[in-house]
C-alpha atoms as a PDB file:
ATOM      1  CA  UNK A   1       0.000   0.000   0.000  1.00  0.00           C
ATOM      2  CA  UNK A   2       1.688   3.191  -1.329  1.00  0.00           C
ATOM      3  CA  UNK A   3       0.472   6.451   1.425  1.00  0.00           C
ATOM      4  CA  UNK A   4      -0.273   9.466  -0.403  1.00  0.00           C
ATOM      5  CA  UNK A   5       0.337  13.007  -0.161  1.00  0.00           C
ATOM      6  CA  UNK A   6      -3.034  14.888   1.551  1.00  0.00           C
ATOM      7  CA  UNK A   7      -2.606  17.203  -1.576  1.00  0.00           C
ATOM      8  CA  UNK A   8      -4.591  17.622  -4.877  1.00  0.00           C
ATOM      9  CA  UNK A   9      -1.513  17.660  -6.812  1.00  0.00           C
ATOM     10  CA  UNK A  10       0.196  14.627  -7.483  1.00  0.00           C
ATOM     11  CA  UNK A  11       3.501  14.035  -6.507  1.00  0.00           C
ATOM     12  CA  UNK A  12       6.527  11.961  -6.832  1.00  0.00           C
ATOM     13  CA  UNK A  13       7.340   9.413  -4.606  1.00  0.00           C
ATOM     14  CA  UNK A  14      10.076   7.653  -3.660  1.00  0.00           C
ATOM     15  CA  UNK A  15       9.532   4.238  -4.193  1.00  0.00           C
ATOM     16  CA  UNK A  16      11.374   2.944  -1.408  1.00  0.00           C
ATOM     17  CA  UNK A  17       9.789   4.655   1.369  1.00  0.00           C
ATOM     18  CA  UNK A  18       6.967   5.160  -0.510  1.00  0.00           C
ATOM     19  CA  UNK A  19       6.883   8.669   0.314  1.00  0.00           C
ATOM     20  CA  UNK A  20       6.063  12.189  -1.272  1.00  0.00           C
ATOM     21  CA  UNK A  21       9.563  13.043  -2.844  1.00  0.00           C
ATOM     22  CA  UNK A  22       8.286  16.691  -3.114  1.00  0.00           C
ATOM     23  CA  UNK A  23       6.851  16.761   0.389  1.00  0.00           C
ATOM     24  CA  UNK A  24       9.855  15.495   1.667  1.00  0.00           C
ATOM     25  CA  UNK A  25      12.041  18.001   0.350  1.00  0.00           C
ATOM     26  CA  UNK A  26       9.505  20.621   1.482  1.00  0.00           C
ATOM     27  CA  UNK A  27       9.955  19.548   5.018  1.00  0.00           C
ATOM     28  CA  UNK A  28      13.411  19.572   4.525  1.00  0.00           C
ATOM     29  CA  UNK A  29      13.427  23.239   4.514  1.00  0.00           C
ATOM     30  CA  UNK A  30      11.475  23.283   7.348  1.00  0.00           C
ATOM     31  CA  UNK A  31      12.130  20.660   9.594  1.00  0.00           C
ATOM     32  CA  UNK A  32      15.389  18.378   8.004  1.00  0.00           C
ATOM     33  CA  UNK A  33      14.705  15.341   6.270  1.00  0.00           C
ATOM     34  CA  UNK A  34      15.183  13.318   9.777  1.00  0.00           C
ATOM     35  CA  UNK A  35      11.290  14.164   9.718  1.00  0.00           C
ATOM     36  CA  UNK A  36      10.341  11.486   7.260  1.00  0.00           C
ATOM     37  CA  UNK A  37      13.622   8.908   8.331  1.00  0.00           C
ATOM     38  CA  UNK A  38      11.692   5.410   8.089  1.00  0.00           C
ATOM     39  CA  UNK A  39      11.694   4.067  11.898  1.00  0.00           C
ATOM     40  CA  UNK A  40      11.461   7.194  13.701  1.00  0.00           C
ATOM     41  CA  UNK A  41       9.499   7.892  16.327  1.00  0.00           C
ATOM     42  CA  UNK A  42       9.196  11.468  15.697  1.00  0.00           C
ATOM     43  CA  UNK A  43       8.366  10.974  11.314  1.00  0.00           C
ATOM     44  CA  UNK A  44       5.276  13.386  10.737  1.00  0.00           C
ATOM     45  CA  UNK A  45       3.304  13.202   7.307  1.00  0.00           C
ATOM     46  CA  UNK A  46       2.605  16.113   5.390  1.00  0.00           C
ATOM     47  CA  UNK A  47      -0.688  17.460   6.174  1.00  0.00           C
ATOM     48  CA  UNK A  48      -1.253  19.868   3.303  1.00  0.00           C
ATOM     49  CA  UNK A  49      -4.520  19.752   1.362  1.00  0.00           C
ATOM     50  CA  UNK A  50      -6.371  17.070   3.288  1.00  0.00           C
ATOM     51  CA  UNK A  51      -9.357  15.360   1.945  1.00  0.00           C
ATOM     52  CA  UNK A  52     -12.505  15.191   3.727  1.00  0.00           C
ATOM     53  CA  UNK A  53     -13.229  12.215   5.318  1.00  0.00           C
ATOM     54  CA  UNK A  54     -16.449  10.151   3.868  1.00  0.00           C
ATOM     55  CA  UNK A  55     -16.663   9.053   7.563  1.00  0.00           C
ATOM     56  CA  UNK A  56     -15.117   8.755  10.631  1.00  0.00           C
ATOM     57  CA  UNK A  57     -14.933   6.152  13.429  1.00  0.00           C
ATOM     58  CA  UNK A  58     -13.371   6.298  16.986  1.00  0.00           C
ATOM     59  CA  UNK A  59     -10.654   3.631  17.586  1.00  0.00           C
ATOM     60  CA  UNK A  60      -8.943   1.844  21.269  1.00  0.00           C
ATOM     61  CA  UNK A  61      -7.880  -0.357  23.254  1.00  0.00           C
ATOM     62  CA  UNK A  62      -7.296  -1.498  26.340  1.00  0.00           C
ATOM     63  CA  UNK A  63      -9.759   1.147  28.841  1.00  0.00           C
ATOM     64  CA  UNK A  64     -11.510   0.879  31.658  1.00  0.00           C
ATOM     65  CA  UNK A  65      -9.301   0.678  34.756  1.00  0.00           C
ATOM     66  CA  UNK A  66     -11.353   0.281  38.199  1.00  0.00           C
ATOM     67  CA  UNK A  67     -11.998   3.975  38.776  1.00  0.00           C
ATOM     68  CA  UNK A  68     -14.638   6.263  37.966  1.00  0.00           C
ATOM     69  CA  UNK A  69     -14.607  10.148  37.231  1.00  0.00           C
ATOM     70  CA  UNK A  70     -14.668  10.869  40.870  1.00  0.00           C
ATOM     71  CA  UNK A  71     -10.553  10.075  40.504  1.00  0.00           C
ATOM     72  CA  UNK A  72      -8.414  12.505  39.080  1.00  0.00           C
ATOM     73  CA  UNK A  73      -6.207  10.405  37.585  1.00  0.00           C
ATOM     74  CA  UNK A  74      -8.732   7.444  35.936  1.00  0.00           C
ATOM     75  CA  UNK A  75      -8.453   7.620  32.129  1.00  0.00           C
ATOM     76  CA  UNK A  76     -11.229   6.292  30.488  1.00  0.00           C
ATOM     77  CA  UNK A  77     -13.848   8.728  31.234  1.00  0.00           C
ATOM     78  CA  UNK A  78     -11.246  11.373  29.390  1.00  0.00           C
ATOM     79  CA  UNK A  79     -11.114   9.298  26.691  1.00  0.00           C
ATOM     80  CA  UNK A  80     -14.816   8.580  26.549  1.00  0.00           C
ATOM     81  CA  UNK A  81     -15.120  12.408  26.421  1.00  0.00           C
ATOM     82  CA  UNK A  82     -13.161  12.718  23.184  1.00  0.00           C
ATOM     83  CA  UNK A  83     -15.637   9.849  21.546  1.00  0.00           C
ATOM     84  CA  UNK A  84     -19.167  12.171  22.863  1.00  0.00           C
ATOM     85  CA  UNK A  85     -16.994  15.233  21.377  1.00  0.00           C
ATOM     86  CA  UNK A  86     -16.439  13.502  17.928  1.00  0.00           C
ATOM     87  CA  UNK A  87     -19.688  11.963  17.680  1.00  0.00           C
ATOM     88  CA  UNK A  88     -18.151   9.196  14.985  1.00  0.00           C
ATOM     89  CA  UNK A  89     -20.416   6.439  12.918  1.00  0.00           C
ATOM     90  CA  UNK A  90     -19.671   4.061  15.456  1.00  0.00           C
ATOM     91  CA  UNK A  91     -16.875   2.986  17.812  1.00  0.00           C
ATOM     92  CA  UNK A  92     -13.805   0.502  18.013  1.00  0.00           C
ATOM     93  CA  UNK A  93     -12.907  -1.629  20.423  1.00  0.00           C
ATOM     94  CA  UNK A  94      -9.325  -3.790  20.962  1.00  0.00           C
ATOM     95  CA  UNK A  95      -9.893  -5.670  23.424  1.00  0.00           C
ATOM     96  CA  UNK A  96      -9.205  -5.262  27.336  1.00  0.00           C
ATOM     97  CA  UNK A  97     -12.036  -3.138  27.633  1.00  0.00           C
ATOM     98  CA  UNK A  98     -12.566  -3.976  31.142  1.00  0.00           C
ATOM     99  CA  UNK A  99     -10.054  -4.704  34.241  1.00  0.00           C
ATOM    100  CA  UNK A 100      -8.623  -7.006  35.832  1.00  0.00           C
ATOM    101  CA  UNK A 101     -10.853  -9.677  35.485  1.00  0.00           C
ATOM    102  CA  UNK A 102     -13.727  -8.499  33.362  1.00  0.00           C
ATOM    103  CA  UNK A 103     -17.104  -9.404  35.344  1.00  0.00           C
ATOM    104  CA  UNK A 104     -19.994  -8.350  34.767  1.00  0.00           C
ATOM    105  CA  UNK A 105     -20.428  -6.433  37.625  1.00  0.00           C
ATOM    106  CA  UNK A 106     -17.217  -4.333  36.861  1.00  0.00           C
ATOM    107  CA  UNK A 107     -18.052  -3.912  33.414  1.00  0.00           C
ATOM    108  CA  UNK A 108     -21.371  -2.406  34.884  1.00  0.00           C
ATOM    109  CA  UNK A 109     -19.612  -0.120  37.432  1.00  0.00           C
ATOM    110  CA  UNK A 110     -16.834   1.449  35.289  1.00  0.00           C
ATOM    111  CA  UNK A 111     -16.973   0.589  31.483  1.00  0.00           C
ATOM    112  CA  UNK A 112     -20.732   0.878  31.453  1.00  0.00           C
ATOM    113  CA  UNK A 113     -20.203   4.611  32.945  1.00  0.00           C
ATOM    114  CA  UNK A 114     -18.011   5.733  30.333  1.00  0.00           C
ATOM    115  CA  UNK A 115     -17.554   4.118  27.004  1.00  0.00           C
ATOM    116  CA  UNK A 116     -20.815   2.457  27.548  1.00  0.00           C
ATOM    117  CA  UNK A 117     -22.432   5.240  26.985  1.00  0.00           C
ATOM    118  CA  UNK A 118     -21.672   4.545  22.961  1.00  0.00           C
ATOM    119  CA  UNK A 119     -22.549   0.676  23.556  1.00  0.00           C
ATOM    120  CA  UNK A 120     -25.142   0.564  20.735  1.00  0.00           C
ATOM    121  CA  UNK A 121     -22.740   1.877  18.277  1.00  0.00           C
ATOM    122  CA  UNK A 122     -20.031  -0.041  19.490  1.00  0.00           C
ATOM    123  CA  UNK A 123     -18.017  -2.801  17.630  1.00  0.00           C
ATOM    124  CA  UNK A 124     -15.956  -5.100  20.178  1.00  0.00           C
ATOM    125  CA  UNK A 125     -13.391  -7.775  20.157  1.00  0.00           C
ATOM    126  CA  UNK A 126     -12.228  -9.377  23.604  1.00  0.00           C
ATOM    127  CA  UNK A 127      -8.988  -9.260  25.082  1.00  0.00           C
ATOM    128  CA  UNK A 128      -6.709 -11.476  27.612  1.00  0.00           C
ATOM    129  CA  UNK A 129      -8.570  -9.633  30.320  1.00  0.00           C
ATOM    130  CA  UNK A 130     -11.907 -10.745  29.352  1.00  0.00           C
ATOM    131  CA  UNK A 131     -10.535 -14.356  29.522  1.00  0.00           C
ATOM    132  CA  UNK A 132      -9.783 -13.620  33.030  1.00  0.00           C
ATOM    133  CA  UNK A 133     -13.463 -13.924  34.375  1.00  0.00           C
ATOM    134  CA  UNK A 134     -13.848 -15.889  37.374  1.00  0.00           C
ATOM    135  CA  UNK A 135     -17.161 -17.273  36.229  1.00  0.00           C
ATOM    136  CA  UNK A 136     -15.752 -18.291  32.567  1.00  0.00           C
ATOM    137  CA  UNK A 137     -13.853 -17.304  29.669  1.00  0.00           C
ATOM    138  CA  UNK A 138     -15.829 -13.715  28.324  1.00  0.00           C
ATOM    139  CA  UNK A 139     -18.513 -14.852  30.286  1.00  0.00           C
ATOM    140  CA  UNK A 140     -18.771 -10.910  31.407  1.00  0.00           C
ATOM    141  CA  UNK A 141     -17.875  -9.839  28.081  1.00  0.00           C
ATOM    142  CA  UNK A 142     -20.773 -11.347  26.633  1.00  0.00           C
ATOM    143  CA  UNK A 143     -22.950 -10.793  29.074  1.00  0.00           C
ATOM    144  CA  UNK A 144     -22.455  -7.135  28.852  1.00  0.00           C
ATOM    145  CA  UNK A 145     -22.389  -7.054  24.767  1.00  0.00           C
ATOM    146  CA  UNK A 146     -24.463  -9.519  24.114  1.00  0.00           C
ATOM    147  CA  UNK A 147     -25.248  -9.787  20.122  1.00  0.00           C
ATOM    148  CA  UNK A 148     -23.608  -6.706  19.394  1.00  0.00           C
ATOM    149  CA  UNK A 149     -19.840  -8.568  20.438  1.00  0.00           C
ATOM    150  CA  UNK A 150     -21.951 -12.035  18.922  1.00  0.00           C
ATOM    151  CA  UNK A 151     -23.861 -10.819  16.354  1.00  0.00           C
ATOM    152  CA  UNK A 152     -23.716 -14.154  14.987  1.00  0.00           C
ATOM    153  CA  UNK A 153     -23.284 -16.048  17.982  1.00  0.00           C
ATOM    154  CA  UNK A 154     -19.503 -16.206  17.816  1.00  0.00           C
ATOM    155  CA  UNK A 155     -16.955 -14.582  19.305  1.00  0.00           C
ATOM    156  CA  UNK A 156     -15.692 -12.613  15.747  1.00  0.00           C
ATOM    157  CA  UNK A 157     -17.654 -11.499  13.053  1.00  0.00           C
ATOM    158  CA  UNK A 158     -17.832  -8.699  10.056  1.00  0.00           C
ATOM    159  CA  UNK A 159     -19.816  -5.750   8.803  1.00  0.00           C
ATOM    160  CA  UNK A 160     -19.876  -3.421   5.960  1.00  0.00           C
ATOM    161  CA  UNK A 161     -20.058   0.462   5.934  1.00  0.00           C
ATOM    162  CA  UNK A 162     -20.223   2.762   2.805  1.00  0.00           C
ATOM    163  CA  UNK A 163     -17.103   0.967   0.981  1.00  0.00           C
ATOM    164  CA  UNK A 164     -15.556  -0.539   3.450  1.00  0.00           C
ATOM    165  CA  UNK A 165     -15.063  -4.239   5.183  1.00  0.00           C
ATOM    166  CA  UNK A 166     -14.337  -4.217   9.079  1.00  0.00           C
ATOM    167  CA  UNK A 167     -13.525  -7.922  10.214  1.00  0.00           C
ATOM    168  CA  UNK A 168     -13.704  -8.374  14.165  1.00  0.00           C
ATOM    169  CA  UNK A 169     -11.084 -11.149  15.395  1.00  0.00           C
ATOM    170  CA  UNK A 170     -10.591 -13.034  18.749  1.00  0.00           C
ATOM    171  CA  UNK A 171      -7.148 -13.876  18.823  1.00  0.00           C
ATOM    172  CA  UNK A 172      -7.810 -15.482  22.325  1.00  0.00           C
ATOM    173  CA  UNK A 173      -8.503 -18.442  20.483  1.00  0.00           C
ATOM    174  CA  UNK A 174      -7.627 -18.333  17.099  1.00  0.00           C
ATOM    175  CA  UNK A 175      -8.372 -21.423  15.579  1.00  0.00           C
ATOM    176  CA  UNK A 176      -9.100 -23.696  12.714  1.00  0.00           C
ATOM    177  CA  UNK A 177     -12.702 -22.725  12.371  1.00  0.00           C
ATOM    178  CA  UNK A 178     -11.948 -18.943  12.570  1.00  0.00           C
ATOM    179  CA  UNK A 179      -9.319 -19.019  10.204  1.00  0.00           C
ATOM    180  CA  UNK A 180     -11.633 -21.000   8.144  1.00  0.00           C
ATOM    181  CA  UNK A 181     -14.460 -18.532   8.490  1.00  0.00           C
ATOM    182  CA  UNK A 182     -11.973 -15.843   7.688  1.00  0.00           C
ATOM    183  CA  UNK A 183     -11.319 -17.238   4.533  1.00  0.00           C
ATOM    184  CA  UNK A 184     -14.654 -17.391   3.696  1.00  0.00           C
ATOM    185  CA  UNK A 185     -15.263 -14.047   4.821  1.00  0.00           C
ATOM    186  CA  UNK A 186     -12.530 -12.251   2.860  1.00  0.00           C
ATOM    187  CA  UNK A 187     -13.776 -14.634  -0.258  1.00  0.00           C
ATOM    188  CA  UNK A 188     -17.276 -13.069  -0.226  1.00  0.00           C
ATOM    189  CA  UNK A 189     -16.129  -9.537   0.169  1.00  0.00           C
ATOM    190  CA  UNK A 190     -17.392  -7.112  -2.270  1.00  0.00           C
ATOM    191  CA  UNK A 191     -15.814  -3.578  -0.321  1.00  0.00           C
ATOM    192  CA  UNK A 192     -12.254  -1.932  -1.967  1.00  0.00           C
ATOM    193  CA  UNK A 193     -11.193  -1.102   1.605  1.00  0.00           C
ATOM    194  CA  UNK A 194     -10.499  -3.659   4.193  1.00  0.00           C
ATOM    195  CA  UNK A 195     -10.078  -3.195   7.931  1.00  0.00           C
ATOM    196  CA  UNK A 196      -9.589  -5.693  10.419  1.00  0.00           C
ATOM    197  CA  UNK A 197      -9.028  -5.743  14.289  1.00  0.00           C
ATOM    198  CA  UNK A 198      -8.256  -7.725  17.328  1.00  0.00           C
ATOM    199  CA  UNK A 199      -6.425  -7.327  20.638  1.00  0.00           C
ATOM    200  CA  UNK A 200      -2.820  -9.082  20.404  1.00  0.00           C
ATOM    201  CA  UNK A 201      -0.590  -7.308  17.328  1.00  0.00           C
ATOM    202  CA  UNK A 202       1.816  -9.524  15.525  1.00  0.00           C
ATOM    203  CA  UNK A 203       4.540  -6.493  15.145  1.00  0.00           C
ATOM    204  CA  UNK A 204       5.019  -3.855  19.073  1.00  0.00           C
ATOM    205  CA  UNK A 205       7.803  -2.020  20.236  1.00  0.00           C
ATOM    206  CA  UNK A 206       6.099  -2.342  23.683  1.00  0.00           C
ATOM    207  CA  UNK A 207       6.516  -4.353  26.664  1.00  0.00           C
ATOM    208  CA  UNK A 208       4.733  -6.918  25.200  1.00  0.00           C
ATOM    209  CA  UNK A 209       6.362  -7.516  22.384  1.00  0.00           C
ATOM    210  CA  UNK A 210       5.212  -9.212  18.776  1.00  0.00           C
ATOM    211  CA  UNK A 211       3.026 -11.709  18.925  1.00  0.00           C
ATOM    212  CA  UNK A 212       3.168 -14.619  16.439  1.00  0.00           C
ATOM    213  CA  UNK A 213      -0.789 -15.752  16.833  1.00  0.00           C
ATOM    214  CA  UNK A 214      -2.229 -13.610  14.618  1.00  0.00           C
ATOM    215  CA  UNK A 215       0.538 -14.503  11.606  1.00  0.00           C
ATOM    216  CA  UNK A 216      -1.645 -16.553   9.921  1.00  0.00           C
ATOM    217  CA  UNK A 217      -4.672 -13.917   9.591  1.00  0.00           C
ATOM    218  CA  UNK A 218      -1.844 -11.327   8.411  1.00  0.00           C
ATOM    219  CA  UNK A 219      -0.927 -13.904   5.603  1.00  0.00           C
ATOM    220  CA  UNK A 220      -4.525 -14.514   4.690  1.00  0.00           C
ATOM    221  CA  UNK A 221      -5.469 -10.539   4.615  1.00  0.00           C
ATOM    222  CA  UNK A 222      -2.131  -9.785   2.964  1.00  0.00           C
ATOM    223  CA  UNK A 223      -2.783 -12.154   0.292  1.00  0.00           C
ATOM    224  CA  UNK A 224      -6.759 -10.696   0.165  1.00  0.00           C
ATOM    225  CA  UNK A 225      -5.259  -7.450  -0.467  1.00  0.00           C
ATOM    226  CA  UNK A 226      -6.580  -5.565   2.490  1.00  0.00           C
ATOM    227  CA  UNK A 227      -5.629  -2.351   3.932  1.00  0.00           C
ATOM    228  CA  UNK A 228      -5.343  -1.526   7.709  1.00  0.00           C
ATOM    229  CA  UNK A 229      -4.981  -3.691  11.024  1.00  0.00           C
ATOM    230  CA  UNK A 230      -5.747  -2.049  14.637  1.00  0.00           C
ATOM    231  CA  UNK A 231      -4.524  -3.495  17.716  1.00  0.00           C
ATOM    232  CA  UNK A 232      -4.728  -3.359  21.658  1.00  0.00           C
ATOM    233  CA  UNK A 233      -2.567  -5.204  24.101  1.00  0.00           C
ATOM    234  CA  UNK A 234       0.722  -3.014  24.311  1.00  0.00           C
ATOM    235  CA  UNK A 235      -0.393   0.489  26.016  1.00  0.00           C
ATOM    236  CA  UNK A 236       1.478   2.712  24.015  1.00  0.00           C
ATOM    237  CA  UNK A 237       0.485   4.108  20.622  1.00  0.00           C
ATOM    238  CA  UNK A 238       2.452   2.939  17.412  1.00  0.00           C
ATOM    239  CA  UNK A 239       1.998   3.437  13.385  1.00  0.00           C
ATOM    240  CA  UNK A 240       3.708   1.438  10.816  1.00  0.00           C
ATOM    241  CA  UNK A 241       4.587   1.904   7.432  1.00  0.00           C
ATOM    242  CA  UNK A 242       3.193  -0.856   5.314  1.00  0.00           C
ATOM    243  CA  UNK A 243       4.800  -3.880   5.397  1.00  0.00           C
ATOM    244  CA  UNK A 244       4.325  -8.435   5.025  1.00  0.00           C
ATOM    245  CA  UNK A 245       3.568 -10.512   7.336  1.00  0.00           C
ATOM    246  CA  UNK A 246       7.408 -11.457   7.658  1.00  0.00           C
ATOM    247  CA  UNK A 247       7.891  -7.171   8.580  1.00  0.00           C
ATOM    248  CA  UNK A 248       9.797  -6.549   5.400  1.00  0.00           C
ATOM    249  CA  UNK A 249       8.558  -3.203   4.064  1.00  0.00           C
ATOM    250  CA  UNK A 250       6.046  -3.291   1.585  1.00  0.00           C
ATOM    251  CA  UNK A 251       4.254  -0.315   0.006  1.00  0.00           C
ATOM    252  CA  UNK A 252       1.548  -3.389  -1.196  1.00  0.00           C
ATOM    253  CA  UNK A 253       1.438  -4.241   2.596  1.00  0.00           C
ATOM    254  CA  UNK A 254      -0.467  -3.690   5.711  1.00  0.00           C
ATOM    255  CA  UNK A 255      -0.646  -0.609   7.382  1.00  0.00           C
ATOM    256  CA  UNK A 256      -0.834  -2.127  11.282  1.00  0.00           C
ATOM    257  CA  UNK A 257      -1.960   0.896  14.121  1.00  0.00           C
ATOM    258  CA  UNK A 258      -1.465   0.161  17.681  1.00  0.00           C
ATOM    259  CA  UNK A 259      -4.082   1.625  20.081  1.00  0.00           C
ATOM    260  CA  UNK A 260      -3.786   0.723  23.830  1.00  0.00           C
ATOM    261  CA  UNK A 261      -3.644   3.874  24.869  1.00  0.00           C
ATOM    262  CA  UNK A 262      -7.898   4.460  25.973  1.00  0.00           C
ATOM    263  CA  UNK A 263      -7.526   4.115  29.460  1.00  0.00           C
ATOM    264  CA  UNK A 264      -5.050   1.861  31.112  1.00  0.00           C
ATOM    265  CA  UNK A 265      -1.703   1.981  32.405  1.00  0.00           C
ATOM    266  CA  UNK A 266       0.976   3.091  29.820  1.00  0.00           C
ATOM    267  CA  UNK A 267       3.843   0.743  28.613  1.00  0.00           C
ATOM    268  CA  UNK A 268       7.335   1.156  27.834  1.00  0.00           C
ATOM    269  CA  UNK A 269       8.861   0.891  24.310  1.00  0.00           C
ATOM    270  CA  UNK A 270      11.130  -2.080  24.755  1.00  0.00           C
ATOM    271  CA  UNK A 271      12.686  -2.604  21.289  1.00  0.00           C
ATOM    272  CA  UNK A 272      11.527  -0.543  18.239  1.00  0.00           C
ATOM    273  CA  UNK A 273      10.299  -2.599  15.125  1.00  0.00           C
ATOM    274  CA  UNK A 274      11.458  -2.416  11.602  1.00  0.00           C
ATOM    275  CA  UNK A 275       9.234  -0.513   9.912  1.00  0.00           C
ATOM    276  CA  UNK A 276       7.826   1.447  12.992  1.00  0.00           C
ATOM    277  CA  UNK A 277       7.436   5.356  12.181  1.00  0.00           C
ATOM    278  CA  UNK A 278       5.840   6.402  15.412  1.00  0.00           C
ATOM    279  CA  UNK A 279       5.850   6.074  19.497  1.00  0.00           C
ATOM    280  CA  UNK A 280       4.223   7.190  22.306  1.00  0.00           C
ATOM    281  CA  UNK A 281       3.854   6.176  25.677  1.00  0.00           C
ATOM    282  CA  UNK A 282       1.943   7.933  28.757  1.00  0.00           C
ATOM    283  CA  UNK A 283      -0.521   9.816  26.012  1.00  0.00           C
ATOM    284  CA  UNK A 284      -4.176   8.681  26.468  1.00  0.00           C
ATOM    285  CA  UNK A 285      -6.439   9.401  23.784  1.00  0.00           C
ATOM    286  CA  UNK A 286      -8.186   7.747  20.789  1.00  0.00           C
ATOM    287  CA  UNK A 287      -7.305   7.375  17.072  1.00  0.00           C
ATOM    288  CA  UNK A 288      -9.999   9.322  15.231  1.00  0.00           C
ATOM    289  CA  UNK A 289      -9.881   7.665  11.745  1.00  0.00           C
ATOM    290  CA  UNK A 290     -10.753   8.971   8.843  1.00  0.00           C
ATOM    291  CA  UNK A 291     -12.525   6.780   6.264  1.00  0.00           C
ATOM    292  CA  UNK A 292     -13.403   7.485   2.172  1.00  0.00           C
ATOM    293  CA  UNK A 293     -14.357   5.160  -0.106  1.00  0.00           C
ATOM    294  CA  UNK A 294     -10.954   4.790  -1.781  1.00  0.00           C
ATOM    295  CA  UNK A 295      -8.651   5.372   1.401  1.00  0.00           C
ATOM    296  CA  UNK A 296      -8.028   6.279   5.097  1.00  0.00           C
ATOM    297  CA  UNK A 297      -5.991   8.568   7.916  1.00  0.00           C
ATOM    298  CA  UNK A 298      -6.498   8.875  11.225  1.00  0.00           C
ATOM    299  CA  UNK A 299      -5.541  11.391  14.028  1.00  0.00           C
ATOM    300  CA  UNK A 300      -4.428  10.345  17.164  1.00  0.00           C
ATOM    301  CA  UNK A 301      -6.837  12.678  19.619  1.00  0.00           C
ATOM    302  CA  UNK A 302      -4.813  13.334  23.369  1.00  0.00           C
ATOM    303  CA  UNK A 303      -7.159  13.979  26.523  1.00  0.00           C
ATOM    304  CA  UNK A 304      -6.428  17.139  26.273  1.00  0.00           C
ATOM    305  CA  UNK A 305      -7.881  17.434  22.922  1.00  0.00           C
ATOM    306  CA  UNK A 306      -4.760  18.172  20.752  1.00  0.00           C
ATOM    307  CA  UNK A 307      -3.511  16.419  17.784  1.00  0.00           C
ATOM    308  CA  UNK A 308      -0.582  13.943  19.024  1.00  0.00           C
ATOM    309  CA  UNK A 309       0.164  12.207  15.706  1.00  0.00           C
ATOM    310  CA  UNK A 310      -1.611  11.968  12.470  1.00  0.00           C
ATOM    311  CA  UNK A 311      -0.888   9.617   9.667  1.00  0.00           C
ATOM    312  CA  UNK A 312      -0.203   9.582   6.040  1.00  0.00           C
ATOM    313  CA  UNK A 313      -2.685   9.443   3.646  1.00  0.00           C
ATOM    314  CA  UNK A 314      -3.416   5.701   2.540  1.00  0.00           C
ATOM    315  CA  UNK A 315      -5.079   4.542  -0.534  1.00  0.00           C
ATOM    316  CA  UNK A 316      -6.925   1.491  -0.426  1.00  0.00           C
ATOM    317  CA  UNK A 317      -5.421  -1.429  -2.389  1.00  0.00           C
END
């Protein structure tokens, strides 16, 4: 997947990084071109002329600590502020939307308070947390969700919006009949843009780390030609350029966005990835993405309600 300038006029681009040649020089008068170095945590897009978004959707992971508003320092009602203030089509979820253990009754007292305020507009997928549950695996995950984390009685699923595909994974157990029914899934899709999302990322610089379970679903989306991955788990925030499922950089790739950063306690970066153009720990917020029916950006919102980070400009394979 090649980015693209946010510009009417076309530009060059190197095909390497698969960046704006023009846009790079530009910054270079402005900033040096250690703006747009590959694997940086400080790389910044150019911003110039950008498009409108056909829609927009609120993105995170990994939220509601055991507090309430009543505490200075809990999180997730800040962030749950920034989704009421954006107002998007409807809401993303990666998993660990609940701590420690994900009951019922905490999801009630704290999630419910905040973020569940958007619960009918809400798309989920579980995380390790919600496998913590005394009285069963997601038992209070799906208890508080219901068919809108089950819409087909499992725990993954899909749905279409304007010209776009947004597959919901449970990488808590991804097996042989998921992979199967993601196969099928990406066989009958009929959307350019594809978006899938699940809790554990295959490529972190966080404490964390990669994680190899989801390496088959990257190889089956890769090879479906689909667009962007969000992920939870690692509570940091963290863009990539697009890149395989082996992380060799790939402007035909996958674009993979990190989002643990909607509530709980922040992470460390432990060892920055190849291909990783952006880091930051101990910033709460959401990802605010931008959708079109031929391509995507997002913003990362803070609490504060400033623009920490904001992508390239992608165009959907």
């Amino acid at each position: 997947m090649t980015p693209t300038p946010r510009a009417k006029k076309a530009l060059l681009t190197n095909p390497r990084t698969a960046l704006p040649a023009a846009a790079g020089a530009a910054l270079a008068l402005v900033g040096g071109v250690l703006l747009w170095s590959p694997g940086r945590a400080d790389a910044a897009p150019d911003r110039a002329g950008a498009r409108a978004a056909g829609f927009t959707v609120v993105a995170a992971g990994d939220i509601a600590e055991q507090c309430t508003a009543s505490d200075s320092d809990c999180k997730h009602p800040k962030t749950a502020a920034l989704v009421k203030k954006i107002n998007p089509a409807f809401v993303l979820t990666m998993g660990d939307n609940q701590y420690d253990d994900a009951r019922l009754k905490d999801f009630k007292k704290y999630y419910d308070k905040t973020w569940g305020t958007f619960k009918d507009k809400t798309h989920p997928v579980a995380g390790n947390h919600e496998t913590y549950d005394p009285d069963g695996s997601l038992a209070g995950y799906k208890s508080y969700f219901g068919s809108i984390a089950y819409p087909k009685g499992k725990s993954y699923y899909s749905f279409d919006h304007e010209n776009w595909h947004f597959i919901a994974l449970d990488t808590n157990s991804l097996d042989s009949a998921q992979i199967k029914w993601l196969k099928a899934d990406l066989a009958a899709n009929t959307k350019k843009c594809v978006a899938a999302y699940w809790h554990h990322p295959l490529f972190s610089s966080g404490e964390h780390g990669n994680d190899p379970v989801s390496r088959p679903v990257w190889k089956l989306l890769y090879d479906a030609k689909a667009d962007l991955i969000l992920n939870g788990h690692d509570h940091h925030y963290e863009r990539f350029a697009p890149q395989n499922p082996d992380g060799k950089a790939d402007k035909a790739g996958l674009v993979e966005l990190l989002g643990g950063m909607g509530g709980a306690n922040p992470y460390k970066i432990e060892e920055v990835q190849p291909n990783s153009e952006k880091r930051l720990t101990k910033t709460f917020g959401v990802v605010k993405l931008n959708l079109t029916d031929n391509g995507f950006s997002w913003d990362l919102v803070g609490t504060d309600g400033s623009v920490k980070d904001s992508s390239p400009s992608y165009e959907c394979h």
